[in-house]
N, C-alpha and C. Protein backbone atom coordinates (compact mmCIF):
# COMPACT_ATOMS: atom_id res chain seq x y z
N UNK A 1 135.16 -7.74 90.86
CA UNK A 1 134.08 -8.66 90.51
C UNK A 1 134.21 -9.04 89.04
N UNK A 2 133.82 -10.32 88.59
CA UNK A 2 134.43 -11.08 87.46
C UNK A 2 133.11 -10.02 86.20
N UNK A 3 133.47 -10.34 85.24
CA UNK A 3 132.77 -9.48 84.23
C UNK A 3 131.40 -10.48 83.91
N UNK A 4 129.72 -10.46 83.95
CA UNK A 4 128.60 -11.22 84.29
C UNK A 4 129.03 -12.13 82.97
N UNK A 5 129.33 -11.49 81.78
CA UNK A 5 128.98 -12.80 80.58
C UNK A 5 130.19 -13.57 80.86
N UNK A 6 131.35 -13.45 81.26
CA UNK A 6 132.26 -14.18 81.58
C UNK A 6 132.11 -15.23 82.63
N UNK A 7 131.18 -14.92 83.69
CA UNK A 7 130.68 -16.02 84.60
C UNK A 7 129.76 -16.70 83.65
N UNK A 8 128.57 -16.34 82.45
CA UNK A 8 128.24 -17.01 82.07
C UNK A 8 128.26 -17.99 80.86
N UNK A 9 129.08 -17.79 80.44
CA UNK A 9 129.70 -18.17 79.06
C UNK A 9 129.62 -19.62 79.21
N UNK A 10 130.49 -20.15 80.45
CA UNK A 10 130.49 -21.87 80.33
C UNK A 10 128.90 -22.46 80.28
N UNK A 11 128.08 -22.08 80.82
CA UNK A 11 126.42 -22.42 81.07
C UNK A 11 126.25 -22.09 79.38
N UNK A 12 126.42 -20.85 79.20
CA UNK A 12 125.71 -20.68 77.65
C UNK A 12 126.64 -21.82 76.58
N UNK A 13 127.82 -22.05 76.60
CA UNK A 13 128.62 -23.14 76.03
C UNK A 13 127.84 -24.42 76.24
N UNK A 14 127.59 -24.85 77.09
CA UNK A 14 127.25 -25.94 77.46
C UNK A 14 125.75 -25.96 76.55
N UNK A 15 125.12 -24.77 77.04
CA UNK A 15 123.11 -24.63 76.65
C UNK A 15 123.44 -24.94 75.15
N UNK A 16 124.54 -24.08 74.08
CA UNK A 16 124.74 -24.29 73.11
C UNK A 16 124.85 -26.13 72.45
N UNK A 17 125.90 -26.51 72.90
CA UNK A 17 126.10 -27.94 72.92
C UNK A 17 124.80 -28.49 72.74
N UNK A 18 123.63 -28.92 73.63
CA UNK A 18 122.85 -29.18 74.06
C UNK A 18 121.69 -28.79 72.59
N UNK A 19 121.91 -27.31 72.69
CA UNK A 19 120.83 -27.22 71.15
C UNK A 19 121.42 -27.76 70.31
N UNK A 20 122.43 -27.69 69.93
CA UNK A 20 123.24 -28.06 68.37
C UNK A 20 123.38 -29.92 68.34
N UNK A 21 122.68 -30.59 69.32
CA UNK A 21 122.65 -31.66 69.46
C UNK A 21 121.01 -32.40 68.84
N UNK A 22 119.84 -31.66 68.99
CA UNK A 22 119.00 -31.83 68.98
C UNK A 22 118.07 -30.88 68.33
N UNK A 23 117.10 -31.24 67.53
CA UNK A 23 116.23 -30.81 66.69
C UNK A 23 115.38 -30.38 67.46
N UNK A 24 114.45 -31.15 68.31
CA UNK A 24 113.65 -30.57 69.20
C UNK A 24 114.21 -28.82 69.83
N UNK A 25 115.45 -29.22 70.46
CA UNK A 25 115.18 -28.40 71.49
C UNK A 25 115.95 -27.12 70.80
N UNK A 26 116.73 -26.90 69.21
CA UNK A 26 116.94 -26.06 68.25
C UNK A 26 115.99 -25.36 68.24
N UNK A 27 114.50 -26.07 67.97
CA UNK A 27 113.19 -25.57 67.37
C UNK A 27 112.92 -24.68 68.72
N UNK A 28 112.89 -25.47 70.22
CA UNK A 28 112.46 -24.58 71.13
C UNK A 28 113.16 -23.12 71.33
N UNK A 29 114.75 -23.30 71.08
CA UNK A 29 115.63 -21.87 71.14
C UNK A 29 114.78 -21.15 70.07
N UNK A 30 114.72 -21.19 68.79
CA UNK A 30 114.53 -20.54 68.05
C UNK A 30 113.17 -19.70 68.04
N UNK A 31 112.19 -20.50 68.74
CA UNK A 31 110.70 -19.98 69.47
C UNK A 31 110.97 -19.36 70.17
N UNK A 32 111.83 -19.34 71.08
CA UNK A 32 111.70 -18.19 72.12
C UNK A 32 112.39 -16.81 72.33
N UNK A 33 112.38 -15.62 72.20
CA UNK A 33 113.19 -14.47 72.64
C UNK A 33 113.59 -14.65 74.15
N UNK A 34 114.60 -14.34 74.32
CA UNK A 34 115.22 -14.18 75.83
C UNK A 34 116.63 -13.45 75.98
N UNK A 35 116.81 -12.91 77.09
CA UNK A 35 118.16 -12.11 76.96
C UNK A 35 119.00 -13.93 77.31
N UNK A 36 119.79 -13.26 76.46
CA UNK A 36 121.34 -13.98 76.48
C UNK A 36 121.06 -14.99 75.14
N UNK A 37 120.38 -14.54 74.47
CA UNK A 37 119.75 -15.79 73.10
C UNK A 37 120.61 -15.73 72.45
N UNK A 38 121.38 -13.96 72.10
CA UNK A 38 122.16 -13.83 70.91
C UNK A 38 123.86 -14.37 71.53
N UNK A 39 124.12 -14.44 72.81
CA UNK A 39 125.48 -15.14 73.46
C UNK A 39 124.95 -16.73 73.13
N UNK A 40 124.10 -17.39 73.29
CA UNK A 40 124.56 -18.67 72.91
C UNK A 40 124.40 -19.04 71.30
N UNK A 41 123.55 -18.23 70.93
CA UNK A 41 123.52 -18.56 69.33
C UNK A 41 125.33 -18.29 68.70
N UNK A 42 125.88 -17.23 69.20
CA UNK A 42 127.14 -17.01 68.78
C UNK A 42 127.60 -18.42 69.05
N UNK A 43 127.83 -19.01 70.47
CA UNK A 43 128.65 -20.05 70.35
C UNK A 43 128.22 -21.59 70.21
N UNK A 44 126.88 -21.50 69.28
CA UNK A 44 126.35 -22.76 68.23
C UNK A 44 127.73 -23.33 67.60
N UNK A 45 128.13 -24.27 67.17
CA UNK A 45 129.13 -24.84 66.85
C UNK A 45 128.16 -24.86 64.69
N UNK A 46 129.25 -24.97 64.35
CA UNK A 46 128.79 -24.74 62.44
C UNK A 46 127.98 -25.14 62.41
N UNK A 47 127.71 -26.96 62.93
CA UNK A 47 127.08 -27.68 62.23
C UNK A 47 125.65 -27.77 63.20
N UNK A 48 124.53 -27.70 62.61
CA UNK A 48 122.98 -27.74 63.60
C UNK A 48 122.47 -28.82 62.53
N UNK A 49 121.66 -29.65 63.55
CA UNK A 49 120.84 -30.80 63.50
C UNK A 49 119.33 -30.42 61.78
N UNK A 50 120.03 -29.65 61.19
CA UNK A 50 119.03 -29.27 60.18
C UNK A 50 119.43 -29.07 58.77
N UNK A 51 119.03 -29.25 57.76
CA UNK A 51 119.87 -29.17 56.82
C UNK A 51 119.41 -27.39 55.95
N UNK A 52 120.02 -27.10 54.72
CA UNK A 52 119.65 -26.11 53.99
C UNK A 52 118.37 -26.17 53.43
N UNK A 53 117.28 -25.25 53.27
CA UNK A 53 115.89 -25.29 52.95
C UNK A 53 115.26 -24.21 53.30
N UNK A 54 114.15 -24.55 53.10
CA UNK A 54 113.15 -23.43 53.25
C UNK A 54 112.54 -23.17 54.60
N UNK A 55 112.42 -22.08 55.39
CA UNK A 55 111.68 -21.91 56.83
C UNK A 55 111.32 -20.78 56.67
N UNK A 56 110.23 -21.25 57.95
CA UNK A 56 109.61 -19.56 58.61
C UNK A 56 110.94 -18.81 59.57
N UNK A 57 111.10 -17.98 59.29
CA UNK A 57 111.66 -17.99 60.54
C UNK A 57 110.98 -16.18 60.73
N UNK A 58 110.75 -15.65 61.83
CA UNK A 58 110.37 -14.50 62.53
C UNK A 58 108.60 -14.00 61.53
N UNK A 59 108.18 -15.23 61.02
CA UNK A 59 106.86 -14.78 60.30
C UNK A 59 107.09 -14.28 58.94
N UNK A 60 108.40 -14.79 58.42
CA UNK A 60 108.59 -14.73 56.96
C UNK A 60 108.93 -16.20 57.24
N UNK A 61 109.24 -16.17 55.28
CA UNK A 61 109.79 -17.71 54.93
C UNK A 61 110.87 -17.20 54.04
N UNK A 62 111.96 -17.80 54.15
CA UNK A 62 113.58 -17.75 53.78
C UNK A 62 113.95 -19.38 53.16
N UNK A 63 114.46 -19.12 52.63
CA UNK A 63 114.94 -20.02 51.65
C UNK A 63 117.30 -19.61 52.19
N UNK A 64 117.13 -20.62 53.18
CA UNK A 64 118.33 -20.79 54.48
C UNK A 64 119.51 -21.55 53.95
N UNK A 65 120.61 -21.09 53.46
CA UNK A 65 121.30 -21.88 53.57
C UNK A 65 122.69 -21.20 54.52
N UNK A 66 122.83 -22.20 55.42
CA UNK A 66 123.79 -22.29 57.20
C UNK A 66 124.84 -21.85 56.71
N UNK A 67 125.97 -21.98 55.84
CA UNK A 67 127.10 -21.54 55.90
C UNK A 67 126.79 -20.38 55.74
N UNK A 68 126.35 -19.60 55.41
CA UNK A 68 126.52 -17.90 55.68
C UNK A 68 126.03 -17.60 57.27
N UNK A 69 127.09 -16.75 57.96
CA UNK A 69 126.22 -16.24 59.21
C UNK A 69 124.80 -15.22 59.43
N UNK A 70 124.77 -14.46 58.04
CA UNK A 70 123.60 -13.75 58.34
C UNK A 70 122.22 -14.30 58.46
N UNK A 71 122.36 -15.53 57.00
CA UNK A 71 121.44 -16.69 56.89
C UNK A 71 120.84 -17.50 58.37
N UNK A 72 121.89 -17.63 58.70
CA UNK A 72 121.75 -18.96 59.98
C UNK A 72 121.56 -17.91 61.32
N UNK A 73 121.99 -16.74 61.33
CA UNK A 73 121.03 -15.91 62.33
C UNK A 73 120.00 -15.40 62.21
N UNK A 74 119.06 -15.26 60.71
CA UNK A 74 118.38 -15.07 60.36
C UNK A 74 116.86 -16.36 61.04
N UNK A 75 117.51 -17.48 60.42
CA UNK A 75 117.04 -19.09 61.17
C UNK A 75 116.95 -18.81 62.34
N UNK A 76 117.83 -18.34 63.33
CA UNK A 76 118.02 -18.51 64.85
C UNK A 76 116.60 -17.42 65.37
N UNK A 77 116.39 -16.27 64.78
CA UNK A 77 115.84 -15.29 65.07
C UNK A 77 116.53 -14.55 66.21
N UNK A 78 118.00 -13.80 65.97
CA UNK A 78 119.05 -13.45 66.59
C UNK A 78 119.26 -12.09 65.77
N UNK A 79 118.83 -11.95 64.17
CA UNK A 79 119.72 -11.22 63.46
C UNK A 79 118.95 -9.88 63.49
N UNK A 80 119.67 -8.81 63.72
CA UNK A 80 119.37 -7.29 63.66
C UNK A 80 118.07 -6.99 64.86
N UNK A 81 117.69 -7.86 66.05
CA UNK A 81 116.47 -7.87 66.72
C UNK A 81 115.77 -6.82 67.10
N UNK A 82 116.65 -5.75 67.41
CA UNK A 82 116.66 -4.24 67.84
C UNK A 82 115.96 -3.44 66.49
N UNK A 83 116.77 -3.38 65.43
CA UNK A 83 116.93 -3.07 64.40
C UNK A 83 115.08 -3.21 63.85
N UNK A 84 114.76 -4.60 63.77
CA UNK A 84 113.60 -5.11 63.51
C UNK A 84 112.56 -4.39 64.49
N UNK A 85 112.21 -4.46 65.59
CA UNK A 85 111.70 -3.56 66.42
C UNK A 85 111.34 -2.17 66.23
N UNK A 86 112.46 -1.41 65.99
CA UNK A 86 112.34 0.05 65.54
C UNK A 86 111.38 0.01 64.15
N UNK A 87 111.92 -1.20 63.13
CA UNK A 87 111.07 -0.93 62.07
C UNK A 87 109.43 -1.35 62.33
N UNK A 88 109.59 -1.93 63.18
CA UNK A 88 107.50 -2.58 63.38
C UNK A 88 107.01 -1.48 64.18
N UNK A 89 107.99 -0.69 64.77
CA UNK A 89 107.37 0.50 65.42
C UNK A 89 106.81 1.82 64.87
N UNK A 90 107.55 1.99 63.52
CA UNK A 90 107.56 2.72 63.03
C UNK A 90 107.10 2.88 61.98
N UNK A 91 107.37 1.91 60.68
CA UNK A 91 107.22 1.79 59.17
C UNK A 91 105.25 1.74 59.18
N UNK A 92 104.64 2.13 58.41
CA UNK A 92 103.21 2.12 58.77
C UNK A 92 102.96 1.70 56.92
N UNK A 93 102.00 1.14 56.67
CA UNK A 93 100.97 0.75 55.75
C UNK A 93 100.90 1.77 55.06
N UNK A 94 101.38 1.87 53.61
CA UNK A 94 101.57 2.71 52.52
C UNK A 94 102.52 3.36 52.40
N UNK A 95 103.33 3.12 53.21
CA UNK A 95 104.46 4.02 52.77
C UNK A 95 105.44 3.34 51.53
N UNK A 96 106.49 4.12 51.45
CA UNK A 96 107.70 3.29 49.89
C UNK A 96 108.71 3.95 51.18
N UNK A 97 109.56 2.44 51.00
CA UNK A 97 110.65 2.17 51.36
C UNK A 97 111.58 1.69 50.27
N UNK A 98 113.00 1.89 50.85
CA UNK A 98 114.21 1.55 49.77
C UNK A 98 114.90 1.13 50.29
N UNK A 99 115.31 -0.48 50.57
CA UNK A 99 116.38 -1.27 50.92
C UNK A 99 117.65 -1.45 49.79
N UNK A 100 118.91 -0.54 50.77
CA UNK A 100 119.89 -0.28 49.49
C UNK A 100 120.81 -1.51 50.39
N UNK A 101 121.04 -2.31 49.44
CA UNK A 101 122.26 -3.73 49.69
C UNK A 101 121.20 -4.61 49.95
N UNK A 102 120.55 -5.04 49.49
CA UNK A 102 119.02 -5.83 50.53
C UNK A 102 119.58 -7.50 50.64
N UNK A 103 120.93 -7.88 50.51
CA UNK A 103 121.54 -9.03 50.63
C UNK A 103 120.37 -9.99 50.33
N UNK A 104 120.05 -10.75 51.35
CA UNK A 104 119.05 -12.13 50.79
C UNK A 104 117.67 -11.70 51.05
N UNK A 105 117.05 -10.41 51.52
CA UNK A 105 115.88 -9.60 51.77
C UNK A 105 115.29 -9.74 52.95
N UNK A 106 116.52 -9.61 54.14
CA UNK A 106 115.20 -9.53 55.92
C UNK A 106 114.60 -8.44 55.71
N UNK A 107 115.15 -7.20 55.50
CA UNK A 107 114.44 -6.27 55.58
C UNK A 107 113.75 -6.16 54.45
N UNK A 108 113.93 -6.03 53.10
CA UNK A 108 112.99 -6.40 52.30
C UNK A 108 111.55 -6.88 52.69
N UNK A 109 111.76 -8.44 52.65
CA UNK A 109 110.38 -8.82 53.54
C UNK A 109 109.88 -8.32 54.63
N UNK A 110 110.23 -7.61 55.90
CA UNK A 110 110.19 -7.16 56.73
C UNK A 110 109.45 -6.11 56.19
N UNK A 111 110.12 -4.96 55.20
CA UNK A 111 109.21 -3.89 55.27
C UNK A 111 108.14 -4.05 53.96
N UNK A 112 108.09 -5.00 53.23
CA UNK A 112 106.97 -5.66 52.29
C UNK A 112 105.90 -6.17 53.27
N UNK A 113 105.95 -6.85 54.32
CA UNK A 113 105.05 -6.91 54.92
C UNK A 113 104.20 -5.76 55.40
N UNK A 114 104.98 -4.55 56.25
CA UNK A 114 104.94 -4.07 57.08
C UNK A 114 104.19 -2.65 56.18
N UNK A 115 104.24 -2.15 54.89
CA UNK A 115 104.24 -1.50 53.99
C UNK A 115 102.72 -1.89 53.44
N UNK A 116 102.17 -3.15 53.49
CA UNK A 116 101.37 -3.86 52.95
C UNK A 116 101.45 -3.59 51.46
N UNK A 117 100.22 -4.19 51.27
CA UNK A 117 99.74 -3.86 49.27
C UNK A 117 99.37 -2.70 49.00
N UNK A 118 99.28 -1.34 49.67
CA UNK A 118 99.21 -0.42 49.45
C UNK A 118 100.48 0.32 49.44
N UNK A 119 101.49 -0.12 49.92
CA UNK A 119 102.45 0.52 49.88
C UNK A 119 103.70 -0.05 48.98
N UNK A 120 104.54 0.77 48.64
CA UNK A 120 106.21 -0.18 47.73
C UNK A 120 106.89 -0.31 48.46
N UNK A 121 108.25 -1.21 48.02
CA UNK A 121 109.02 -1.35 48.77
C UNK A 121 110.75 -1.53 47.19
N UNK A 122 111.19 -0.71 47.32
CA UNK A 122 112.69 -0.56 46.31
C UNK A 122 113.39 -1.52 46.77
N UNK A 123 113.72 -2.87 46.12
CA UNK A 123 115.41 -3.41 46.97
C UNK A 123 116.20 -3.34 46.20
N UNK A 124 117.67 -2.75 45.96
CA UNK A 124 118.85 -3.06 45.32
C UNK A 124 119.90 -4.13 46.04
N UNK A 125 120.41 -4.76 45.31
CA UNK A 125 121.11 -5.64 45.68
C UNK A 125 122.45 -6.31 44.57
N UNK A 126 123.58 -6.27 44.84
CA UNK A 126 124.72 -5.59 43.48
C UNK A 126 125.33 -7.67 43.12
N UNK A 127 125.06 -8.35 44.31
CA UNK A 127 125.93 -9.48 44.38
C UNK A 127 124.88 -10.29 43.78
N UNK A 128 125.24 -11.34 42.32
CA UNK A 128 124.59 -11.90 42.08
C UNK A 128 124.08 -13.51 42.71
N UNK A 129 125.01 -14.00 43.33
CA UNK A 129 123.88 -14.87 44.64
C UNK A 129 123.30 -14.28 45.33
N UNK A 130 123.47 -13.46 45.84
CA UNK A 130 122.31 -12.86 46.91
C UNK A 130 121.17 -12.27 46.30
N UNK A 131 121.39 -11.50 45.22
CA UNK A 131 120.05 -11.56 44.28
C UNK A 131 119.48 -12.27 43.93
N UNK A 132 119.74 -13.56 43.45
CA UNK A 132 119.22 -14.88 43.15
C UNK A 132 118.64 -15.12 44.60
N UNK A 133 118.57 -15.32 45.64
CA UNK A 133 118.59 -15.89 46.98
C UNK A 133 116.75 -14.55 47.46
N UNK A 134 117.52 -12.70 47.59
CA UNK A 134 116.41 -12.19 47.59
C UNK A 134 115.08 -12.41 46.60
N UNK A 135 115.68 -12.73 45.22
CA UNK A 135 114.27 -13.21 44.37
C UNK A 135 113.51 -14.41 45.16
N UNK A 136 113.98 -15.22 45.42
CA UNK A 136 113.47 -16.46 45.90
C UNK A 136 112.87 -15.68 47.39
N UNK A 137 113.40 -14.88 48.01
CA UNK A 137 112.73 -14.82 49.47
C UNK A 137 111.82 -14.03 49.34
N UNK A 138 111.59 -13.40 48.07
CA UNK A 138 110.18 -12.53 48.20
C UNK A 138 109.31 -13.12 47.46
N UNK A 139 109.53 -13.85 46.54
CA UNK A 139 108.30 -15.07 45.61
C UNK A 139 107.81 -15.83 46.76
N UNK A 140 108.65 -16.85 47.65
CA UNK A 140 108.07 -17.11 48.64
C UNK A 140 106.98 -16.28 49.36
N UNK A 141 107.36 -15.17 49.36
CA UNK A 141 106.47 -14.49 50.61
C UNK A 141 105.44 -13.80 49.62
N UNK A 142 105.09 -14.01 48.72
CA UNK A 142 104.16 -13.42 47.33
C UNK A 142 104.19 -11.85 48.27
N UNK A 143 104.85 -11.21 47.44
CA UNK A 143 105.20 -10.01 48.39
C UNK A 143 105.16 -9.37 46.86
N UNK A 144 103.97 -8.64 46.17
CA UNK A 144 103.72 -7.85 45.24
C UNK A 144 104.05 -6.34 45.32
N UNK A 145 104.76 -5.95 46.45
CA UNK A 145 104.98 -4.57 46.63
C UNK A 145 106.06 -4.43 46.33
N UNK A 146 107.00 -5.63 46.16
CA UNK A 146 108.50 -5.26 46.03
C UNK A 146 108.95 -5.69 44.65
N UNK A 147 109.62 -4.25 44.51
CA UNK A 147 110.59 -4.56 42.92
C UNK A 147 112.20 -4.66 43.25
N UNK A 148 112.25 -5.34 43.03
CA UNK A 148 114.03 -5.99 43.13
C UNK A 148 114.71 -5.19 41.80
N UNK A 149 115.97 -4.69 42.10
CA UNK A 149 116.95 -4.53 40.79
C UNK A 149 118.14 -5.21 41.31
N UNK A 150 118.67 -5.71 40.20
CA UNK A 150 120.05 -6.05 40.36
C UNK A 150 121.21 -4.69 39.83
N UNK A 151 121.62 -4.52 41.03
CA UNK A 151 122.55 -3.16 40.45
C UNK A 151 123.37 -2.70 41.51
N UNK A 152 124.27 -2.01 41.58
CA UNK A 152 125.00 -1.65 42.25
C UNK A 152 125.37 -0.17 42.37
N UNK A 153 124.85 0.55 43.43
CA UNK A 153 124.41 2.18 43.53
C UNK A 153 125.68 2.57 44.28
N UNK A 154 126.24 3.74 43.08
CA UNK A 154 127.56 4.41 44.39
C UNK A 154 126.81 5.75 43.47
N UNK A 155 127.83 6.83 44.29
CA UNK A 155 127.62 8.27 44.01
C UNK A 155 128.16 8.96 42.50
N UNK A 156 128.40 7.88 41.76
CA UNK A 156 128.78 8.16 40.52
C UNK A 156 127.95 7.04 39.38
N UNK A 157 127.79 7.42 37.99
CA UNK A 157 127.62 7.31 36.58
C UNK A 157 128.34 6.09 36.22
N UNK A 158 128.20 5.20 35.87
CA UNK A 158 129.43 4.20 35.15
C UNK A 158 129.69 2.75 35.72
N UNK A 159 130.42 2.29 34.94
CA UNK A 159 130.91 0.70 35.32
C UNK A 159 131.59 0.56 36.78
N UNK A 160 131.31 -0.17 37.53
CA UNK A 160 131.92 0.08 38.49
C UNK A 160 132.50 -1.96 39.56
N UNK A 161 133.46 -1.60 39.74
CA UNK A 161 133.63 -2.93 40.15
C UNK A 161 133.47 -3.77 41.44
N UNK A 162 132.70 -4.71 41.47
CA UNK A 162 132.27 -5.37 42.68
C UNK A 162 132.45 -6.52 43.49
N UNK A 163 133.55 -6.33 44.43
CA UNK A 163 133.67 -7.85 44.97
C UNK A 163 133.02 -8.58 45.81
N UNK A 164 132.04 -9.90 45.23
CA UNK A 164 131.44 -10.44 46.10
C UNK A 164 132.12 -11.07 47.52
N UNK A 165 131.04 -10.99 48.15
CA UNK A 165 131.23 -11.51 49.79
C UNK A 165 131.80 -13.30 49.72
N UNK A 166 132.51 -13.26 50.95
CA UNK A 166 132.98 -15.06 51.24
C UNK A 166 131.09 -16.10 51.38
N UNK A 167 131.38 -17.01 51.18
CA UNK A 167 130.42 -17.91 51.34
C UNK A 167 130.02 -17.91 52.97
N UNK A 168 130.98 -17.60 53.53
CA UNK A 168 130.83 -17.98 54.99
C UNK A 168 129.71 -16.83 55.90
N UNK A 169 129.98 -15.01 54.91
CA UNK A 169 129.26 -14.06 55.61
C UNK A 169 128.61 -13.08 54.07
N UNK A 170 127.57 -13.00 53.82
CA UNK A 170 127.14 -13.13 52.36
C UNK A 170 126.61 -11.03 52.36
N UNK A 171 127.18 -10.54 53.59
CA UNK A 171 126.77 -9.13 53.68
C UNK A 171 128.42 -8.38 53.70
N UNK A 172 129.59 -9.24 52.91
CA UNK A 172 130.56 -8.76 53.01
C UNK A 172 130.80 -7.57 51.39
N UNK A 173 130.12 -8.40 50.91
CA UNK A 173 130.26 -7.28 49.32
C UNK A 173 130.64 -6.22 49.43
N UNK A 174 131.36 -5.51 48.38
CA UNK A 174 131.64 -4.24 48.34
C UNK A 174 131.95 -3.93 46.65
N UNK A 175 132.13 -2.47 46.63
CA UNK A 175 132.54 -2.03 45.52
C UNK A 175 133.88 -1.39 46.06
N UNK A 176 134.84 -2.07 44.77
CA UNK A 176 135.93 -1.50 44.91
C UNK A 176 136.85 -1.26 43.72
N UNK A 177 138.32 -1.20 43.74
CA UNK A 177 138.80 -1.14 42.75
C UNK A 177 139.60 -2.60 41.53
């Protein structure tokens, strides 16, 4: 028997086509959760009927720009879904959280919300666009619980060297030599 996403791939190809054609019906994918959301969002073609800017997307507001994939799954409401879940299940009102790499801040905002004004929220973040990008996504969200540093945390004291991520996937950073 053929493998199920392999029977469905041409339908989700096609459903893809179809969103990446139209604004309307982008907006409707992006409203809705459903299994098989994150198979056709994968095969969205680059370019979507929307330009770079500011959106809600999952009950925050992001400041989006599409060539990065984390960004534009972020838009889709595709990115980490599971991940997000465990944290609304769990994270409760007053606690301090510490987002270490907090790239452009889902989780950041995520647990600034979720933490409320009684609680903190730590983000480090080492790449200086994406710090520029998390400042902007938590001013948007007037999110007073969170202190941003720009810095870059390994298990040692000292200068340490950091290569930013491609434009294309903005959670590639690393420290290296």
């Amino acid at each position: 028997m053929p493998d199920k996403t392999a029977l469905i791939r041409p339908f989700a190809k096609a459903g893809a086509l179809a969103i990446a054609s139209s604004a309307f019906l982008l907006q409707a994918f992006r409203s809705r959760d459903f299994k098989g959301k994150q198979l056709i969002a994968g095969l969205l073609p680059e370019a979507l009927p929307v330009s770079n800017g500011i959106y809600e997307c999952q009950g925050m507001t992001f400041d989006v720009d599409f060539k990065d994939r984390i960004q534009r799954d972020i838009y889709l409401g595709v990115y980490e879904r599971h991940e997000r879940a465990f944290l609304e299940s769990y994270i409760e009102p007053g606690w301090t959280c510490v987002d270490i790499g907090a790239n452009v801040g889902f989780y950041t905002l995520l647990l600034g919300k979720l933490v409320g004004r009684s609680g903190r929220v730590f983000a480090v973040e080492a790449s200086p666009a994406n710090f520029g990008r998390l400042n902007r996504n938590v001013s948007l969200n007037a999110l007073p619980s969170c202190t941003l540093t720009h810095v870059a945390m390994t298990k040692s004291n000292g200068p340490v060297s950091f290569h930013t991520s491609p434009a294309h996937n903005s959670g590639w950073g690393r420290i290296g030599e």
